[in-house]
N, C-alpha and C. Protein backbone atom coordinates (compact mmCIF):
# COMPACT_ATOMS: atom_id res chain seq x y z
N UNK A 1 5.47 14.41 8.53
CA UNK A 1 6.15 13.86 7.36
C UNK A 1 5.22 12.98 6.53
N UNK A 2 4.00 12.41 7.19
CA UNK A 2 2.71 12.04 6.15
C UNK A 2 2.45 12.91 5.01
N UNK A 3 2.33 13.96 5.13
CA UNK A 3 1.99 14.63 4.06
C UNK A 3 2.59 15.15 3.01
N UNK A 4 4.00 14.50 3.07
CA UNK A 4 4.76 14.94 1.86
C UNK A 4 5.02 14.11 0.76
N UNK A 5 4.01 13.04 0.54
CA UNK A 5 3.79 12.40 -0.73
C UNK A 5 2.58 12.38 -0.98
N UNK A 6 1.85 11.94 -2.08
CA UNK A 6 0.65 11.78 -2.89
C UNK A 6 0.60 10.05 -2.63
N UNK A 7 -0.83 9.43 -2.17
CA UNK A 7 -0.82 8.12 -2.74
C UNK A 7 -1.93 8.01 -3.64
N UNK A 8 -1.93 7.62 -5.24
CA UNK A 8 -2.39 7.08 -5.90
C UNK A 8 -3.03 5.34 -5.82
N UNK A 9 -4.45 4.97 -5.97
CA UNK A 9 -4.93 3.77 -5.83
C UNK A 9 -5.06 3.68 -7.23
N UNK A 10 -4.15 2.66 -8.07
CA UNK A 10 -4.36 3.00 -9.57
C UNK A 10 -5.31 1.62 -9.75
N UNK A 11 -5.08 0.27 -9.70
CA UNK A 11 -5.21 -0.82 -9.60
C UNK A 11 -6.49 -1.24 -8.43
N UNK A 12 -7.48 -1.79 -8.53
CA UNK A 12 -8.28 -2.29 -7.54
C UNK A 12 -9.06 -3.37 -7.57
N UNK A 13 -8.75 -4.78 -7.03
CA UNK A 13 -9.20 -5.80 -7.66
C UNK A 13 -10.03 -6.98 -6.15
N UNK A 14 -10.94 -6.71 -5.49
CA UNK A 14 -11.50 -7.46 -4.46
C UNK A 14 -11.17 -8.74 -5.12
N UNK A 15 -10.99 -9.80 -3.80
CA UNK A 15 -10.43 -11.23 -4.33
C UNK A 15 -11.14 -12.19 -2.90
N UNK A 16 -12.49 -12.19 -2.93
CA UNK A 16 -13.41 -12.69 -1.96
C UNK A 16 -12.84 -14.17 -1.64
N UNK A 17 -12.15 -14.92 -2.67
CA UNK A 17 -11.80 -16.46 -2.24
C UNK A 17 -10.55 -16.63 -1.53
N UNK A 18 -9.71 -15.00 -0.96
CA UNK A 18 -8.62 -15.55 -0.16
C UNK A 18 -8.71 -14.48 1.11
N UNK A 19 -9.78 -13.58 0.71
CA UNK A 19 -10.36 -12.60 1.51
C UNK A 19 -9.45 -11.56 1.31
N UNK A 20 -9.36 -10.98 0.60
CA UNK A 20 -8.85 -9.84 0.58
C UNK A 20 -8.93 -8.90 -0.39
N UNK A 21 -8.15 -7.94 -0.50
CA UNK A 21 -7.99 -6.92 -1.24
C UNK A 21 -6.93 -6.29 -2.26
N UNK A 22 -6.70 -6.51 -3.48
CA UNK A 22 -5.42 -6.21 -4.18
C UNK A 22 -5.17 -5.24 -4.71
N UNK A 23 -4.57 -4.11 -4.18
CA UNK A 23 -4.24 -2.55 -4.86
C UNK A 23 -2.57 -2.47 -5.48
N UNK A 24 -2.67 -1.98 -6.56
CA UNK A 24 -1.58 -1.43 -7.13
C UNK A 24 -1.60 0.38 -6.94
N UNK A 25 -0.62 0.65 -6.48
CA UNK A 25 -0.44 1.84 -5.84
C UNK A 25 1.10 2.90 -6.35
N UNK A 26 0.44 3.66 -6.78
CA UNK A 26 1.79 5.23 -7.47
C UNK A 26 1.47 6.05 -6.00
N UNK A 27 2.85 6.53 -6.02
CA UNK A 27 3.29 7.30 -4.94
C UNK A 27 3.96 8.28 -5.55
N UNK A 28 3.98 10.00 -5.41
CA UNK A 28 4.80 10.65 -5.62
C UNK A 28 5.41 11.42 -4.18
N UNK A 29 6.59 11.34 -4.32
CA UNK A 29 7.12 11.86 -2.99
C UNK A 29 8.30 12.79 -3.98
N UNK A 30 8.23 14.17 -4.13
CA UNK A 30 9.18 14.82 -4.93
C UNK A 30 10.30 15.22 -3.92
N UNK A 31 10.08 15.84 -2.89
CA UNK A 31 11.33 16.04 -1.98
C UNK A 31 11.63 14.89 -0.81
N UNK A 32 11.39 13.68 -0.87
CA UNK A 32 12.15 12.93 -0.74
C UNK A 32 12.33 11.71 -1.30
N UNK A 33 13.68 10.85 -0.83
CA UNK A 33 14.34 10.16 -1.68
C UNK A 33 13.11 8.47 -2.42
N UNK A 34 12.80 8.09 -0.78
CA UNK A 34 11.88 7.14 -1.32
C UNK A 34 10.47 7.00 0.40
N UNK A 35 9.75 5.96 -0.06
CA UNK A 35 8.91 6.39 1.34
C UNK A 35 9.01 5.32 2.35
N UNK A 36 8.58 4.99 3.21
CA UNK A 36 9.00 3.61 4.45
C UNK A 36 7.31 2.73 3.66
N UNK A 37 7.27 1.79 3.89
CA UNK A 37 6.31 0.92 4.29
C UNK A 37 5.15 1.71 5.09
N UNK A 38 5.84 1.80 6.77
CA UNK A 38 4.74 1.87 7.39
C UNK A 38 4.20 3.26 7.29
N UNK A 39 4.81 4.06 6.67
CA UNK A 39 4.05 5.77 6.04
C UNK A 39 2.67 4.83 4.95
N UNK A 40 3.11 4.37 3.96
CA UNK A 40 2.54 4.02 2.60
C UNK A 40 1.11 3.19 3.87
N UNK A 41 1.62 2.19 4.59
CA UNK A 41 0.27 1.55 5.49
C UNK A 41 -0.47 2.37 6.02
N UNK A 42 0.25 3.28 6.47
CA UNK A 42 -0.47 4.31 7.65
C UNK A 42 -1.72 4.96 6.52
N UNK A 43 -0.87 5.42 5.68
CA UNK A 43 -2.16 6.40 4.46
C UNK A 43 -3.15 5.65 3.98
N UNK A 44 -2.29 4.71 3.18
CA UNK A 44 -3.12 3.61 2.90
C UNK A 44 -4.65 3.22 3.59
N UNK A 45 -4.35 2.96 4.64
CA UNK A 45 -5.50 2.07 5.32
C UNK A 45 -6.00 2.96 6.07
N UNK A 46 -6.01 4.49 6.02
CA UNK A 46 -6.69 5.86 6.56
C UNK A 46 -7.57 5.66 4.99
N UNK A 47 -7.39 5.92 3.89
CA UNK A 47 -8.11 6.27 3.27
C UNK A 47 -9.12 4.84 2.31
N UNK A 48 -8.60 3.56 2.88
CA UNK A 48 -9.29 2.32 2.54
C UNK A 48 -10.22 1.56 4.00
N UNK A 49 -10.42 2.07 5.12
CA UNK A 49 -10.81 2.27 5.84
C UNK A 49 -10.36 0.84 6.26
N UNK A 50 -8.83 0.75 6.31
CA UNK A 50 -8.76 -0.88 6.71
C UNK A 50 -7.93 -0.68 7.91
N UNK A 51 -7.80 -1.96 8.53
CA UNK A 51 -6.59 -2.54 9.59
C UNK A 51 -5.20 -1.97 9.16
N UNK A 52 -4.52 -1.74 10.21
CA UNK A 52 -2.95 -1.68 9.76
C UNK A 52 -2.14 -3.26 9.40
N UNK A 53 -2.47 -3.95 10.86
CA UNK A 53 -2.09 -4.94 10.74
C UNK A 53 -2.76 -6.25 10.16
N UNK A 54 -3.48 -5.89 9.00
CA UNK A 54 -4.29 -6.71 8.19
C UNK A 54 -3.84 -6.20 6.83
N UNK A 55 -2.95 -5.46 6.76
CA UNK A 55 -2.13 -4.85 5.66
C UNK A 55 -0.69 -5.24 5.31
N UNK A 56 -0.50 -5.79 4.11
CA UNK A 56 0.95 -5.43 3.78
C UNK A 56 1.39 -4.93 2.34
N UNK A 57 2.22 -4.47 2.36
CA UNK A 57 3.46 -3.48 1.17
C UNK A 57 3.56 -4.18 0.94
N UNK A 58 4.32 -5.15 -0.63
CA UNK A 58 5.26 -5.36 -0.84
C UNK A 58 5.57 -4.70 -2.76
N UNK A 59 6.86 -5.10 -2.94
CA UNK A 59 7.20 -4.73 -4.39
C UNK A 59 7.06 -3.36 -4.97
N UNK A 60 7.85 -2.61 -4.28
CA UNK A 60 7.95 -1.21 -4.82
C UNK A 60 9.53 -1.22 -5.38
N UNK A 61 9.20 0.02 -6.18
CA UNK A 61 9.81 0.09 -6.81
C UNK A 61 10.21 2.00 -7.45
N UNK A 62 10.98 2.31 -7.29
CA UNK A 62 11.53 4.05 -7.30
C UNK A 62 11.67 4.10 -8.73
N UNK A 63 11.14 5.05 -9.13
CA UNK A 63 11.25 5.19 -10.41
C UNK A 63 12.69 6.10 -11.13
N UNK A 64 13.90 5.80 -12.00
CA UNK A 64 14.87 6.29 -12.25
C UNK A 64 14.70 7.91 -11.90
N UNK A 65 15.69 8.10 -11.69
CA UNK A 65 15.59 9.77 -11.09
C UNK A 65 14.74 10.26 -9.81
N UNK A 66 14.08 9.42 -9.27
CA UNK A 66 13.29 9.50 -8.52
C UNK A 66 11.71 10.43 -8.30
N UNK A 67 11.12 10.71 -6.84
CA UNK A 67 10.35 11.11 -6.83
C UNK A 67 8.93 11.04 -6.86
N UNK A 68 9.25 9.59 -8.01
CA UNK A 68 7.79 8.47 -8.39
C UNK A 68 8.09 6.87 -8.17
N UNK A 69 7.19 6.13 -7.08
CA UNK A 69 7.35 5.14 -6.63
C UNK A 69 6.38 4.02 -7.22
N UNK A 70 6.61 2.95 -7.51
CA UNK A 70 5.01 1.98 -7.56
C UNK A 70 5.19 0.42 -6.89
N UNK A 71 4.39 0.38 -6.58
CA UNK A 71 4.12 -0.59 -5.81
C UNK A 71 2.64 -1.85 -5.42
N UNK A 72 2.86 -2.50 -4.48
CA UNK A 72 1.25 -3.49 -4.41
C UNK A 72 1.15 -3.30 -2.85
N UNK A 73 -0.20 -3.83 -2.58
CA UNK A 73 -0.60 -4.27 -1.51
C UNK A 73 -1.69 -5.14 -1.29
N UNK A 74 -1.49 -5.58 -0.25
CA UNK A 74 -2.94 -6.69 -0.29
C UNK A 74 -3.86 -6.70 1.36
N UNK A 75 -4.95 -6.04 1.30
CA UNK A 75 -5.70 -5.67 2.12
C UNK A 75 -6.50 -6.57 2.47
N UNK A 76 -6.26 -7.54 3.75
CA UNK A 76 -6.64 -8.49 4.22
C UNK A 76 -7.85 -8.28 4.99
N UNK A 77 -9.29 -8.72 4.97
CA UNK A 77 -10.40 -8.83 5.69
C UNK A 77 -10.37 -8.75 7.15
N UNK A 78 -9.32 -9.28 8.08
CA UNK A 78 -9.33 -9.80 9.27
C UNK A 78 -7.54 -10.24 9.18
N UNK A 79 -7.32 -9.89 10.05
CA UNK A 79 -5.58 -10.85 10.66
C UNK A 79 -6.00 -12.30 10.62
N UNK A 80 -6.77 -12.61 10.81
CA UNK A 80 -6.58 -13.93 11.11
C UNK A 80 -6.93 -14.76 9.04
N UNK A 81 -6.96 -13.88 8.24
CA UNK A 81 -7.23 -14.18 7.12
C UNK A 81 -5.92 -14.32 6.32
N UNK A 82 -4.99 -12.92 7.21
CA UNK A 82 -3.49 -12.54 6.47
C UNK A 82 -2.58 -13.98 7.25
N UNK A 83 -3.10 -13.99 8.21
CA UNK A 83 -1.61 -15.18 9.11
C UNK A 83 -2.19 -16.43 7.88
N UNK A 84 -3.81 -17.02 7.94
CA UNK A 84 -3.84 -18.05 7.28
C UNK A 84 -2.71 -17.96 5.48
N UNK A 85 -2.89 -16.59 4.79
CA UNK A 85 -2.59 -17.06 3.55
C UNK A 85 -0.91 -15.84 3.45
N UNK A 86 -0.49 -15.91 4.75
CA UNK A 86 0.56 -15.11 4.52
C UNK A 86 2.00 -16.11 5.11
């Protein structure tokens, strides 16, 4: 079930003073309704060569009619970088 959306990295902004990483991210998922988090992490951080759990989703958003999703994430250096500023 990974493979039945597209993830788009539209947005890419390194942010060295809190250690991390800020992506704005389009998702198309046409046959289904919307996607989980930990699908969007799982791809995500396969193709940003990061941590899972140095990763988080937030602020998505389904686009009317569906099919097209957008959203953020912020790709943390180390866990111990995400607990400090999370």
């Amino acid at each position: 079930s990974d493979s039945k959306f597209i993830l788009y990295i539209r947005k890419f902004l390194k942010n060295p003073l809190l250690a991390r990483s800020q992506v704005s991210v389009d998702l198309i998922h046409p046959e289904m309704a919307n996607v989980s988090k930990e699908q969007i992490k799982r791809k995500l951080c396969a193709q940003m060569k990061a941590k899972e759990e140095a990763t988080s989703i937030y602020g998505l958003k389904t686009a009317f009619g569906g099919g097209r999703s957008t959203g953020y994430a912020l790709i943390y250096d180390s866990l111990d970088a995400k607990k400090q500023y999370e």
